[in-house]
C-alpha atoms as a PDB file:
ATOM      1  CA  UNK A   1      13.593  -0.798   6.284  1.00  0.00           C
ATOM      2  CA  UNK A   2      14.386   1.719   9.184  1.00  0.00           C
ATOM      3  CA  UNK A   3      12.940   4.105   7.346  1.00  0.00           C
ATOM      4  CA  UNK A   4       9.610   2.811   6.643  1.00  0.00           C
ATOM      5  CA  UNK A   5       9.661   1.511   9.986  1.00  0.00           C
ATOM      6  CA  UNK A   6      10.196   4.611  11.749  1.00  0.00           C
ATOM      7  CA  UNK A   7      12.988   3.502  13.840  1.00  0.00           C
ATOM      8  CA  UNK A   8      14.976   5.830  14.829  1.00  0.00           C
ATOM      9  CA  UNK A   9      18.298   4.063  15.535  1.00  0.00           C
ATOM     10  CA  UNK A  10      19.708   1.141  12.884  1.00  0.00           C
ATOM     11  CA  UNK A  11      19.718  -1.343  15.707  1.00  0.00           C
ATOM     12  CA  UNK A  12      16.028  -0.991  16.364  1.00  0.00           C
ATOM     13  CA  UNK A  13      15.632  -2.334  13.012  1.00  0.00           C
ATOM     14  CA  UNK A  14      18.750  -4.712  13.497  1.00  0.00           C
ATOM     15  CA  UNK A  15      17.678  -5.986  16.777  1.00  0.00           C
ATOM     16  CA  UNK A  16      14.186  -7.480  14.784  1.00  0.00           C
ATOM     17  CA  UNK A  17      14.745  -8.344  11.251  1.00  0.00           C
ATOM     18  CA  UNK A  18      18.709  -9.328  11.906  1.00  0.00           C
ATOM     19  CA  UNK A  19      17.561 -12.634  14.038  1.00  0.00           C
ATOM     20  CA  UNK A  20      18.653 -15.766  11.644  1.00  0.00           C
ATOM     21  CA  UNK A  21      21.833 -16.971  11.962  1.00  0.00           C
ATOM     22  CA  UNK A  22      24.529 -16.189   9.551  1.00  0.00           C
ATOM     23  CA  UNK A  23      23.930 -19.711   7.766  1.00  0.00           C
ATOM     24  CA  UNK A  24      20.299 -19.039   6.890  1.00  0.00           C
ATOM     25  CA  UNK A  25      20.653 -16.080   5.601  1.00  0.00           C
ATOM     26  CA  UNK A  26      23.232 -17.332   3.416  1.00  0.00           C
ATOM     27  CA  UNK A  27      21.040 -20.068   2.669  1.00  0.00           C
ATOM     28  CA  UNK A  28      18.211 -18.049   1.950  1.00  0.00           C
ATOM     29  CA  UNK A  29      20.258 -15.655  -0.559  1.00  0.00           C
ATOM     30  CA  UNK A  30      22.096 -18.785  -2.348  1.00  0.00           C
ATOM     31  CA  UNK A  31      18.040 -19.970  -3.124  1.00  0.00           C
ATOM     32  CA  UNK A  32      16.736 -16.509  -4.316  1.00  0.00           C
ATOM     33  CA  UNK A  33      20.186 -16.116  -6.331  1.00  0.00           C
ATOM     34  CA  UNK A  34      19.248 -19.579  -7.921  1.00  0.00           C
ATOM     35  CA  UNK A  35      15.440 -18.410  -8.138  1.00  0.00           C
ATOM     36  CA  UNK A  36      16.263 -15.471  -9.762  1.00  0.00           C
ATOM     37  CA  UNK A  37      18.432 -17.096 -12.216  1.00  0.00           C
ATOM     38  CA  UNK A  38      16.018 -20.017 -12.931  1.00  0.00           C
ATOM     39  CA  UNK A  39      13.121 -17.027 -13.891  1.00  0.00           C
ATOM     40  CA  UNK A  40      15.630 -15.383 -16.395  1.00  0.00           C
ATOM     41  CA  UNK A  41      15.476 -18.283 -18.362  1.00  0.00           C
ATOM     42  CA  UNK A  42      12.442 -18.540 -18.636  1.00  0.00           C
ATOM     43  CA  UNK A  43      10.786 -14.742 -18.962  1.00  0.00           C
ATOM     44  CA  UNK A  44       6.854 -14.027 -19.062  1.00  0.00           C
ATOM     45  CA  UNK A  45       5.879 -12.784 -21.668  1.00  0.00           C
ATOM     46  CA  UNK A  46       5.671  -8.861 -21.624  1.00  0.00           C
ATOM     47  CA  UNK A  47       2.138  -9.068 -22.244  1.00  0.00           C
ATOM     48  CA  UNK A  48       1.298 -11.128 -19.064  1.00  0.00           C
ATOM     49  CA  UNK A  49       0.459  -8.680 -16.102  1.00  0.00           C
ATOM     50  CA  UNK A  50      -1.475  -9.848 -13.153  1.00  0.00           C
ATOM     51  CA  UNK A  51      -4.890  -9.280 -13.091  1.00  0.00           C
ATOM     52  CA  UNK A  52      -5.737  -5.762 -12.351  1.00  0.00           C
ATOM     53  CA  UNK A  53      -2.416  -4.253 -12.803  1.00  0.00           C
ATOM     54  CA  UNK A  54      -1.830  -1.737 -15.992  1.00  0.00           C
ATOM     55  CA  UNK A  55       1.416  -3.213 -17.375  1.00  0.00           C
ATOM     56  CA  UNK A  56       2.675   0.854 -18.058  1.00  0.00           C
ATOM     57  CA  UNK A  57       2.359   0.910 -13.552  1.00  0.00           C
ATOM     58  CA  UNK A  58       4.732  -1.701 -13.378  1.00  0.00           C
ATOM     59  CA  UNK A  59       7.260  -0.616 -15.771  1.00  0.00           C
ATOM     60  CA  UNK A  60       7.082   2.654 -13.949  1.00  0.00           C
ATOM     61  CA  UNK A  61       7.632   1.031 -10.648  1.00  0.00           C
ATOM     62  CA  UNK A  62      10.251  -1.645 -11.323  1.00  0.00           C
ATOM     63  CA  UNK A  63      11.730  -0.535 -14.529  1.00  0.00           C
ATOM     64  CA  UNK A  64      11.400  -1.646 -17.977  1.00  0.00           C
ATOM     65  CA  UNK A  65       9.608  -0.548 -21.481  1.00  0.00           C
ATOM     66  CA  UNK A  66       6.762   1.043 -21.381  1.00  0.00           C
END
């Protein structure tokens, strides 16, 4: 994120993504972890690319058979 940002010091970038309390952001992780888990269950099938998207782009970009 500091990269794509720009910022030059870590606590640029700390200072205004890093607000939530420690409690949230363990919340927040716990839900995608659950999420995430929930969606592996139940996979699309490889055929079903969003509208305007060539299914070969997004294997390139997030990994997968092409």
């Amino acid at each position: 994120m500091q990269t794509i940002l720009g910022h030059a010091h870590l606590s640029t970038t700390a200072d205004i993504y890093l607000v939530e309390e420690e409690e949230q952001v363990i919340a927040r992780v716990q839900e995608y972890l659950a999420d995430r888990e929930e969606r592996a269950k139940h996979p699309a099938p490889p055929s079903a690319v969003a509208s305007g998207y060539e299914a070969s782009d997004l294997a390139v970009l997030f990994g997968g058979a092409q």
